[in-house]
N, C-alpha and C. Protein backbone atom coordinates (compact mmCIF):
# COMPACT_ATOMS: atom_id res chain seq x y z
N UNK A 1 0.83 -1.18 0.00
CA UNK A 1 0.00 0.00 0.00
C UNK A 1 0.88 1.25 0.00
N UNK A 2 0.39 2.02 -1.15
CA UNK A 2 1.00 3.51 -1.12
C UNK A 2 1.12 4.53 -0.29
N UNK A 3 1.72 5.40 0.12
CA UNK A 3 1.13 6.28 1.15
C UNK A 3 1.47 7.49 0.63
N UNK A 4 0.59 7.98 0.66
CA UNK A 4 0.43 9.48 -0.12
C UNK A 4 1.75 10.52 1.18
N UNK A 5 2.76 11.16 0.03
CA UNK A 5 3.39 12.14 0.96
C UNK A 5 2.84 13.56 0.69
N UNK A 6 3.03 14.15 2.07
CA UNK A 6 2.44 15.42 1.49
C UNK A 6 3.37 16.10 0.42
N UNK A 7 2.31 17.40 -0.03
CA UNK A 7 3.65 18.48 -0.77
C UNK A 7 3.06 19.97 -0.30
N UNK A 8 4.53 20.16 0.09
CA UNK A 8 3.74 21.89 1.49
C UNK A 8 4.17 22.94 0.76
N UNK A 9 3.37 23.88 0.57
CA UNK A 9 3.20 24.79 0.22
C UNK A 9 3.42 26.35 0.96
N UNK A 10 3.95 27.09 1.02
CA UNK A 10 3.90 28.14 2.01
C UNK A 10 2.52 29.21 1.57
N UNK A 11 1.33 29.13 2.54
CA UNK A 11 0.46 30.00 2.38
C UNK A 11 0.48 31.36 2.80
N UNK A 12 1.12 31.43 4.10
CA UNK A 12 1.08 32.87 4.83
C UNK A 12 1.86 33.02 5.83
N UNK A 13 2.30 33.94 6.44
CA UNK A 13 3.00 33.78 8.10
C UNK A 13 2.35 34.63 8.86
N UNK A 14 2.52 34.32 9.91
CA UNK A 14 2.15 35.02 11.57
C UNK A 14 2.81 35.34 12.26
N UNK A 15 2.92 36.25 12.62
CA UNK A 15 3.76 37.05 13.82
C UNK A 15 4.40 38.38 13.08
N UNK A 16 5.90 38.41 13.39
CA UNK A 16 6.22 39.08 12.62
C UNK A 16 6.82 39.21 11.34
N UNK A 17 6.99 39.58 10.60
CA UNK A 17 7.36 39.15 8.94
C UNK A 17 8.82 38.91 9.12
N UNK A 18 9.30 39.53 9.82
CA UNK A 18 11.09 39.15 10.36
C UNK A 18 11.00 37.86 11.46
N UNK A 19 10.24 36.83 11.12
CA UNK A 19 10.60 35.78 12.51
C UNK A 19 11.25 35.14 12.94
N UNK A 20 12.70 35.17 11.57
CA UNK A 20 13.92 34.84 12.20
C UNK A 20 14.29 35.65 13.79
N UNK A 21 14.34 36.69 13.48
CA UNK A 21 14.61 37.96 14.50
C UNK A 21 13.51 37.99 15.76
N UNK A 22 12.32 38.06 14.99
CA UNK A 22 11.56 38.57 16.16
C UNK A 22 9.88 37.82 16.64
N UNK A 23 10.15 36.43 16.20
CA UNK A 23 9.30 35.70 16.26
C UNK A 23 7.81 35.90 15.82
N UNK A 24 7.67 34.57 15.37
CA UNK A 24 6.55 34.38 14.31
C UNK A 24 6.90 33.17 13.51
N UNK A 25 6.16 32.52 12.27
CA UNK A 25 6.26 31.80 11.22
C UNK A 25 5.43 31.56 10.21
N UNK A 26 5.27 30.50 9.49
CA UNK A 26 5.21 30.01 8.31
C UNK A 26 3.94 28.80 8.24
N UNK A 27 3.17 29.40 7.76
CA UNK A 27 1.79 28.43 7.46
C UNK A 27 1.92 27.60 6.36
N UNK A 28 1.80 26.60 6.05
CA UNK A 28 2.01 25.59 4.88
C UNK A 28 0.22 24.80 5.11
N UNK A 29 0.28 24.60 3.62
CA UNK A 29 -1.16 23.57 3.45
C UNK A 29 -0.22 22.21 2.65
N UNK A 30 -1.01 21.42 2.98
CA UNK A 30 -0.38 20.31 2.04
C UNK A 30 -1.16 20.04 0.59
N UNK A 31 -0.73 20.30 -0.55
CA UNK A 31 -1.13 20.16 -1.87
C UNK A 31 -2.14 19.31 -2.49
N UNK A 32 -1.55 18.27 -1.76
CA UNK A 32 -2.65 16.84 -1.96
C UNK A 32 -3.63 16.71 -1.04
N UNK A 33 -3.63 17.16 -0.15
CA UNK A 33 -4.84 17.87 0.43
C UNK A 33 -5.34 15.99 1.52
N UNK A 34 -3.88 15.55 1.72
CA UNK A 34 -3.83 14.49 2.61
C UNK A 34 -3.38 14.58 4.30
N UNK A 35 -3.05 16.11 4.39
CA UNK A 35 -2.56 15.95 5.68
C UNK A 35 -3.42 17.54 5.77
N UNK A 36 -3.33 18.08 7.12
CA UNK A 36 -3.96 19.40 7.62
C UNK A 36 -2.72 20.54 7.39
N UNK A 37 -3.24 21.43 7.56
CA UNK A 37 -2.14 22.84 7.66
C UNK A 37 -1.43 22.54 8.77
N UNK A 38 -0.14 22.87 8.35
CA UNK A 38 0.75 23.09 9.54
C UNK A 38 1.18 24.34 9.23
N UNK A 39 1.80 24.90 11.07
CA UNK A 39 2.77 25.74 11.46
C UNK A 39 3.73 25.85 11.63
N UNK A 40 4.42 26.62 11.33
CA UNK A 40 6.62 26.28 11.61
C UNK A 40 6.28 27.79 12.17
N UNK A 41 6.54 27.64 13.79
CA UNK A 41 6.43 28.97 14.29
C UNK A 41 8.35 28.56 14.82
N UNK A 42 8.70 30.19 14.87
CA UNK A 42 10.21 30.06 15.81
C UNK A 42 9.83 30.77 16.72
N UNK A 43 10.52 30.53 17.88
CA UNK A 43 10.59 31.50 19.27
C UNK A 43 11.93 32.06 19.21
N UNK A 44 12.48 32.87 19.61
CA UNK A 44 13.87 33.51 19.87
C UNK A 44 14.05 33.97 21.21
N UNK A 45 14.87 33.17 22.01
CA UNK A 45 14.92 33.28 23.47
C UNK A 45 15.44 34.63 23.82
N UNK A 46 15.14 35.23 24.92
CA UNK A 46 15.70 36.24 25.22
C UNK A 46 17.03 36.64 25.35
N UNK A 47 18.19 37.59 24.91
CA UNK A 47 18.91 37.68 25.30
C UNK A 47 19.38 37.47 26.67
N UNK A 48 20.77 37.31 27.15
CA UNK A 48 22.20 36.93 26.06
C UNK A 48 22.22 36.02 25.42
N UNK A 49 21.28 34.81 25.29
CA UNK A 49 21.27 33.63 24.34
C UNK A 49 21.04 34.09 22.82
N UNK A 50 21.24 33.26 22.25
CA UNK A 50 21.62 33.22 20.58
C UNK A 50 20.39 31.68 20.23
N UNK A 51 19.86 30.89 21.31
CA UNK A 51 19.17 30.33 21.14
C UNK A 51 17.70 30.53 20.38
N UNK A 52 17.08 29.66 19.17
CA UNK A 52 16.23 29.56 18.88
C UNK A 52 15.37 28.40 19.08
N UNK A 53 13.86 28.30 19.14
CA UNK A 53 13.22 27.34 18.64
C UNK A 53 12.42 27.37 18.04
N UNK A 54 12.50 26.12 16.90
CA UNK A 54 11.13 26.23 16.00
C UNK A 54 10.40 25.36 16.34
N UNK A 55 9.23 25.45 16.50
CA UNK A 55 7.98 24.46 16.72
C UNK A 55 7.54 24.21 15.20
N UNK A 56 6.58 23.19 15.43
CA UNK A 56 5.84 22.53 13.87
C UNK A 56 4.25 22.28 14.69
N UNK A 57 3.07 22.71 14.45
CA UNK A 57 2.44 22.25 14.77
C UNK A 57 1.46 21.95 13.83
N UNK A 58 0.46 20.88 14.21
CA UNK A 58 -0.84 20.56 13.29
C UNK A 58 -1.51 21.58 13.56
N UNK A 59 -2.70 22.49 12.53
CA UNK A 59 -3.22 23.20 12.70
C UNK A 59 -4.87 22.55 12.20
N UNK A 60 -5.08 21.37 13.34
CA UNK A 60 -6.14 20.90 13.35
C UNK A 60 -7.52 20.84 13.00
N UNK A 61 -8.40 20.56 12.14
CA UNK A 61 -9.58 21.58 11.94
C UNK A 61 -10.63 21.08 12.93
N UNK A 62 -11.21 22.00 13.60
CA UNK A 62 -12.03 21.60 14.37
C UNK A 62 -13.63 22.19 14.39
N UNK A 63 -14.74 21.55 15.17
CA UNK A 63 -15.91 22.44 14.93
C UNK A 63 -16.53 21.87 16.70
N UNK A 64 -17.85 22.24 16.62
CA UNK A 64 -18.23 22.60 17.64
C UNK A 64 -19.25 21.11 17.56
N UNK A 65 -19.28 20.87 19.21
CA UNK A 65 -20.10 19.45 19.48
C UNK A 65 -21.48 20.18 20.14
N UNK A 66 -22.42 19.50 19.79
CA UNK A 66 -23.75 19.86 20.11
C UNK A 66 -23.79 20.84 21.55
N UNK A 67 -23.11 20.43 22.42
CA UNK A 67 -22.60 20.98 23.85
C UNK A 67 -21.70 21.96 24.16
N UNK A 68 -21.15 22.44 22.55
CA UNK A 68 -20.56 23.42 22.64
C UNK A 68 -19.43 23.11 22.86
N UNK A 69 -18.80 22.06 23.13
CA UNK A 69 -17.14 21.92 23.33
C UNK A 69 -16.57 21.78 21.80
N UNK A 70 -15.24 22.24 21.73
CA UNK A 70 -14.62 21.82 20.60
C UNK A 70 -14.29 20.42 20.50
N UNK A 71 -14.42 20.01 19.23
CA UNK A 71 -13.84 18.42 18.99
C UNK A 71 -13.12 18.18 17.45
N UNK A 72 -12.86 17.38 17.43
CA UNK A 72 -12.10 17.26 15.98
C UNK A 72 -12.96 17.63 14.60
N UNK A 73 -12.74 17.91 13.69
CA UNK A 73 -14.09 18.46 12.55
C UNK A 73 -14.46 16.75 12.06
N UNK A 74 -13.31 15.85 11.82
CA UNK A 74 -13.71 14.69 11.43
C UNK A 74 -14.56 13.90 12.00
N UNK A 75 -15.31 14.13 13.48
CA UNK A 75 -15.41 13.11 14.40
C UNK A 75 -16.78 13.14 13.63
N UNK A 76 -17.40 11.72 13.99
CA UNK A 76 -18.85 11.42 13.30
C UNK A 76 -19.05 10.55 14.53
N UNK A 77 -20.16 10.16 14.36
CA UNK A 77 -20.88 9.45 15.31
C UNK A 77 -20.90 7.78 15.37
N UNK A 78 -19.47 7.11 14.58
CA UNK A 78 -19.24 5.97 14.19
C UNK A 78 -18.00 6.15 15.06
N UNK A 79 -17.34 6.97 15.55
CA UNK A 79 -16.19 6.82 16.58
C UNK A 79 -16.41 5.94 17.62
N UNK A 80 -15.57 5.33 18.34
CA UNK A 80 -15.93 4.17 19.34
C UNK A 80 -15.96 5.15 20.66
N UNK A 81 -16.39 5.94 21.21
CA UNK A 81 -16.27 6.63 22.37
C UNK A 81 -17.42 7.79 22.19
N UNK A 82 -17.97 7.64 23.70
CA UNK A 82 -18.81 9.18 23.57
C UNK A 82 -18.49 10.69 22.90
N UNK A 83 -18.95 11.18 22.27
CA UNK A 83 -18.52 12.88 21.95
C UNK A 83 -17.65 13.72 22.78
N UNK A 84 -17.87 13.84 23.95
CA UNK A 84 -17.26 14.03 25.24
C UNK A 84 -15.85 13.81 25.25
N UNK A 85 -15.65 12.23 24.75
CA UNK A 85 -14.52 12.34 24.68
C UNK A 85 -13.70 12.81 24.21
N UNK A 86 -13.81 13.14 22.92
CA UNK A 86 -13.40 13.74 21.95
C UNK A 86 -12.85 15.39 22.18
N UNK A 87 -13.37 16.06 23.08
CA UNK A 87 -13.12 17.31 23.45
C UNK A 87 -11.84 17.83 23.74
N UNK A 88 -11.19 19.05 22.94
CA UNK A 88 -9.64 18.84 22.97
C UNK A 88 -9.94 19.11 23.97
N UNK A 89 -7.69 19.17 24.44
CA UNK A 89 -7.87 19.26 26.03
C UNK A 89 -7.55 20.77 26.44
N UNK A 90 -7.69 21.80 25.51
CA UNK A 90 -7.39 23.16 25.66
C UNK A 90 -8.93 23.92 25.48
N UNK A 91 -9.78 23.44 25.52
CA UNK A 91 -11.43 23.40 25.60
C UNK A 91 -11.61 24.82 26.69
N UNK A 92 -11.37 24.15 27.65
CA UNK A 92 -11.80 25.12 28.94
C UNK A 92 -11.33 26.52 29.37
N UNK A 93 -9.87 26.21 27.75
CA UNK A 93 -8.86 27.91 28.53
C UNK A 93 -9.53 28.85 27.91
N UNK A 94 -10.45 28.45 26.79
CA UNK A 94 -11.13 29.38 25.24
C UNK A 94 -10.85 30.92 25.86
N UNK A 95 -12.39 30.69 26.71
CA UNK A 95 -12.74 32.39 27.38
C UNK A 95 -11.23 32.77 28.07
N UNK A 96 -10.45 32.34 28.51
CA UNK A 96 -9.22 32.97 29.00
C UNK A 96 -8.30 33.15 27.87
N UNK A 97 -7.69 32.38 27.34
CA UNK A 97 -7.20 32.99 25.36
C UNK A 97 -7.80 33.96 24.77
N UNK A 98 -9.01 34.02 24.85
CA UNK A 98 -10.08 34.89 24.11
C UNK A 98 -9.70 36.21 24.56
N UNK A 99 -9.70 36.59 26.03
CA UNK A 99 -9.82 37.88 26.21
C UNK A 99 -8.49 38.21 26.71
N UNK A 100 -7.42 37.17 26.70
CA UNK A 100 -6.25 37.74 26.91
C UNK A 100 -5.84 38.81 25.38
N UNK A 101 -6.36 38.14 24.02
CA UNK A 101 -6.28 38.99 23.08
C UNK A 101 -7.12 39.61 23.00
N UNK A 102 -8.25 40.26 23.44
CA UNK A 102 -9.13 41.11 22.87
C UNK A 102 -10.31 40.56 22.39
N UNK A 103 -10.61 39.11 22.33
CA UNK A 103 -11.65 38.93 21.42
C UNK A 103 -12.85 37.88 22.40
N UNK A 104 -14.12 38.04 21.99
CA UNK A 104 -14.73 37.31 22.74
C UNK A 104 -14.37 35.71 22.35
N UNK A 105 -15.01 34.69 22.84
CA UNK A 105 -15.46 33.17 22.89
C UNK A 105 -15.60 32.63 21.44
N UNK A 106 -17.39 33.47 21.12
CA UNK A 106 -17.34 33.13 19.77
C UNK A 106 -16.38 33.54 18.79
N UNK A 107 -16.08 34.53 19.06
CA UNK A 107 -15.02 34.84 17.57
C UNK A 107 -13.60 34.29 17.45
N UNK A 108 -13.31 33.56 19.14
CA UNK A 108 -12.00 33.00 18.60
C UNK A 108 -12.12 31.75 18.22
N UNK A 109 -13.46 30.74 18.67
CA UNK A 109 -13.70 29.94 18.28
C UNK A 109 -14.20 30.16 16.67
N UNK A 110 -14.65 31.18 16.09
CA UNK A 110 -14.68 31.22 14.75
C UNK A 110 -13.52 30.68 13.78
N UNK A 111 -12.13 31.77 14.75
CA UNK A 111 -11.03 31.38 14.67
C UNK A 111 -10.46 30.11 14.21
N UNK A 112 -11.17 29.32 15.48
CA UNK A 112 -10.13 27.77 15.30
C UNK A 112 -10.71 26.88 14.86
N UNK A 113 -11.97 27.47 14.05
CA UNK A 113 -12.96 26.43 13.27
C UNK A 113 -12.94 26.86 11.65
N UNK A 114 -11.99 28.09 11.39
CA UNK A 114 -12.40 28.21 10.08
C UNK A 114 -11.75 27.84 9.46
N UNK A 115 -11.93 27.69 7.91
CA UNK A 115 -11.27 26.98 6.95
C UNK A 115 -10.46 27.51 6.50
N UNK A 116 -9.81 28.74 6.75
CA UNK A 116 -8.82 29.57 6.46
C UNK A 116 -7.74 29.29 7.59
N UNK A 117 -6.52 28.62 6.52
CA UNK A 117 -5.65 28.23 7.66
C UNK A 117 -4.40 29.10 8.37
N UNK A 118 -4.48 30.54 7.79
CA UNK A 118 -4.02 31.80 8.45
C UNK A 118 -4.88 32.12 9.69
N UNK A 119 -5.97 32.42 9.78
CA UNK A 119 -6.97 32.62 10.73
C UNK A 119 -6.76 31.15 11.83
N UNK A 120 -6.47 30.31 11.61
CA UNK A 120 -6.54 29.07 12.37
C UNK A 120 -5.12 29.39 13.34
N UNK A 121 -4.20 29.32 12.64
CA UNK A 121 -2.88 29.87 12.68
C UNK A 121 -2.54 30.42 13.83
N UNK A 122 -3.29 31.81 13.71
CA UNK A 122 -3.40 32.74 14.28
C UNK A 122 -3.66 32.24 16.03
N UNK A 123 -5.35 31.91 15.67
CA UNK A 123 -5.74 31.17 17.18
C UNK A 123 -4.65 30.33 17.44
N UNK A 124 -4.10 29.11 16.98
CA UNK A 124 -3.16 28.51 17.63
C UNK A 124 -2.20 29.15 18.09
N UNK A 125 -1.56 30.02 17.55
CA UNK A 125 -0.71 30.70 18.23
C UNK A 125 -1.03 31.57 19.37
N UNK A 126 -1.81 32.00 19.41
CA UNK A 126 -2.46 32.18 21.07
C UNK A 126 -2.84 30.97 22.03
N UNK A 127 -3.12 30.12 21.78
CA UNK A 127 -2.87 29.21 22.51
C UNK A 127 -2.00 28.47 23.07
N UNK A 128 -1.17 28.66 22.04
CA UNK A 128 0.17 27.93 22.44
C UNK A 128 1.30 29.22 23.17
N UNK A 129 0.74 30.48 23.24
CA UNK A 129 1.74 31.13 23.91
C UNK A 129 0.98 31.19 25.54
N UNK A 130 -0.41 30.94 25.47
CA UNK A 130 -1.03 30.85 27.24
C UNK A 130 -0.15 29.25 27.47
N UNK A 131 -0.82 28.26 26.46
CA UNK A 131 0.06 27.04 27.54
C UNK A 131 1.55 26.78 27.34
N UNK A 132 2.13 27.79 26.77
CA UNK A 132 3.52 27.07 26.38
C UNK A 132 3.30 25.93 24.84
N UNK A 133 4.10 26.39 24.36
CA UNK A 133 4.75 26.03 22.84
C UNK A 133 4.81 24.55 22.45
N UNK A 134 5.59 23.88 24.46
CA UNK A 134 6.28 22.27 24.34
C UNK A 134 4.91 21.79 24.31
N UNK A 135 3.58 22.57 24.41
CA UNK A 135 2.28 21.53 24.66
C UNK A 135 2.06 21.14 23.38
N UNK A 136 2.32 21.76 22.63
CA UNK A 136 1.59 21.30 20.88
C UNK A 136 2.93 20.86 20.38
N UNK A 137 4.10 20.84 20.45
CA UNK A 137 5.08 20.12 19.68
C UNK A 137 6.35 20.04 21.05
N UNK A 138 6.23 18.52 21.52
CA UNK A 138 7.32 18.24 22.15
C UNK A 138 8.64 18.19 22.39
N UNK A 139 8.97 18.01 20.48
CA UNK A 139 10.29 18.00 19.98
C UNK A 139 10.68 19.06 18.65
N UNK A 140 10.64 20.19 19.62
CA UNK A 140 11.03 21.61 18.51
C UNK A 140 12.44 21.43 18.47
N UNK A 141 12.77 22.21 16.94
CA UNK A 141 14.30 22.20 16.92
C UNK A 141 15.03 23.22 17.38
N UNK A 142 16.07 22.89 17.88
CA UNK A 142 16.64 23.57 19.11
C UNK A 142 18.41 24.37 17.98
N UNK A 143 18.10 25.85 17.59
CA UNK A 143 19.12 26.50 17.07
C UNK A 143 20.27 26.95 18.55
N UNK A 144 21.44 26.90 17.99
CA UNK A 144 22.21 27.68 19.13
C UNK A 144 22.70 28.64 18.65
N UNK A 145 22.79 28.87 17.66
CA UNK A 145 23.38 29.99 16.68
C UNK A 145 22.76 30.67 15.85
N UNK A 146 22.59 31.79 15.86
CA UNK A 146 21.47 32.69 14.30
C UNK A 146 21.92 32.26 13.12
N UNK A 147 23.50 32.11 12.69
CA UNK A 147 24.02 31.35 11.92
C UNK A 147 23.28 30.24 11.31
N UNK A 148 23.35 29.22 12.53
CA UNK A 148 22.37 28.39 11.96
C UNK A 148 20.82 28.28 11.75
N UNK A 149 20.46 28.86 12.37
CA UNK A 149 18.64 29.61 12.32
C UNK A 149 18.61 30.30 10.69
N UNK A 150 19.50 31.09 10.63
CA UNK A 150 19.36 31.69 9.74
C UNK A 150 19.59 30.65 8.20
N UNK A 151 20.34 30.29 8.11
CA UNK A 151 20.74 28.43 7.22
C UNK A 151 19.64 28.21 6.82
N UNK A 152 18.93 27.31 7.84
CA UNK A 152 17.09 26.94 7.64
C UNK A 152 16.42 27.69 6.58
N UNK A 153 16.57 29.10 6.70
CA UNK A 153 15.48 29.76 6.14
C UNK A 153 16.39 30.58 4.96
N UNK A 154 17.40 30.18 4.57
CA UNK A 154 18.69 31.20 3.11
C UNK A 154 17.84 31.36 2.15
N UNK A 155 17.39 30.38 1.47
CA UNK A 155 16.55 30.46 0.06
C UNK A 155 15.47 31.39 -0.25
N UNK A 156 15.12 31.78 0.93
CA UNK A 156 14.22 32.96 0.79
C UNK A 156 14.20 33.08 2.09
N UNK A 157 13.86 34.51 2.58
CA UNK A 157 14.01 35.49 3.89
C UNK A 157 13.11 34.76 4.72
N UNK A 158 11.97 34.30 4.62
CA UNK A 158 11.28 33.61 5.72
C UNK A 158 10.02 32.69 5.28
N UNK A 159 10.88 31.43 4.39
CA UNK A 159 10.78 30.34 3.82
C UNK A 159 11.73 29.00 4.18
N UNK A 160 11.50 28.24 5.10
CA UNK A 160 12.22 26.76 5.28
C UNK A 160 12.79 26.55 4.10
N UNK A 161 13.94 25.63 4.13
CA UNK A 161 14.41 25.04 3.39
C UNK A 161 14.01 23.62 3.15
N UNK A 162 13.44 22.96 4.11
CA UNK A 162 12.98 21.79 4.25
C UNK A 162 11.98 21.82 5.26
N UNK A 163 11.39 20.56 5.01
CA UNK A 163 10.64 19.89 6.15
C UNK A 163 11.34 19.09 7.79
N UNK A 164 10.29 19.39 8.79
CA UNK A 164 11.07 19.32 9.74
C UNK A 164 11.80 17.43 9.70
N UNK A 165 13.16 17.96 9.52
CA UNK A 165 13.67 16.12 9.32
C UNK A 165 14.96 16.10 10.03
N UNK A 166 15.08 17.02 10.98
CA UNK A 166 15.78 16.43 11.62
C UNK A 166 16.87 17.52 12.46
């Protein structure tokens, strides 16, 4: 059996347009339209470090369960487990994400339900800066040098060179 690889595309970035420097990244869709949007966000640690990290995250599509919790957009009612279960586990911080940026409930959940995977993006990246970064990608790559941060992204100003491999 074949397995379809993706092919990523760069759609948009978030943060700041310099995110080598000053954090932010790089939205990709996959072409074949077999895997979800991902994120290649970097962090840049505070000085005196020269340390970077880039995270990769899934930028999940999700929608709303009769009860109002978020759950996966795929889930159907042939899953082996109640709905309930299904409920991510960042569900409960919504209203606290929400108004740490400015925005109510519904609209950030508009956010992390729409099909626009800049807007999705976006919400994740507020989420992942209330719980910390290591919650959505465990194993970010760890720069010690801008030198090398900067390497990653030569071919164009704030475009990967590759996929995360290693």
């Amino acid at each position: 059996m074949e397995t379809k690889q993706p092919k990523w595309k760069r759609v948009g970035t978030i943060g700041d347009i310099n995110f080598v420097e000053y954090d932010g990244g790089i939205v990709f869709v996959d072409e074949t339209g077999g895997y979800c949007p991902e994120l290649e966000y970097v962090q840049n640690m505070p000085e005196p470090h020269n340390d970077a990290y880039v995270y990769r995250i899934l930028l999940e599509p999700l929608k709303l369960s009769p009860n109002g919790n978020l759950i996966p957009a795929a889930y159907d009612s042939s899953w082996s487990y109640p709905i309930e279960s299904y409920t991510e586990w960042f569900d409960d911080s919504i209203q606290q994400v929400a108004s740490q940026v400015g925005m109510d409930r519904a609209e950030f959940i508009k956010a992390l339900t729409s099909d626009n995977p800049i807007a999705r993006a976006s919400a994740y990246e507020e989420l992942a800066r209330y719980h910390g970064w290591e919650n959505f990608d465990s194993y970010p790559l760890h720069f010690t040098s801008r030198e090398e941060l900067e390497a990653r992204y030569e071919n164009h100003p704030y475009a990967p060179n590759d996929r995360r491999d290693g």
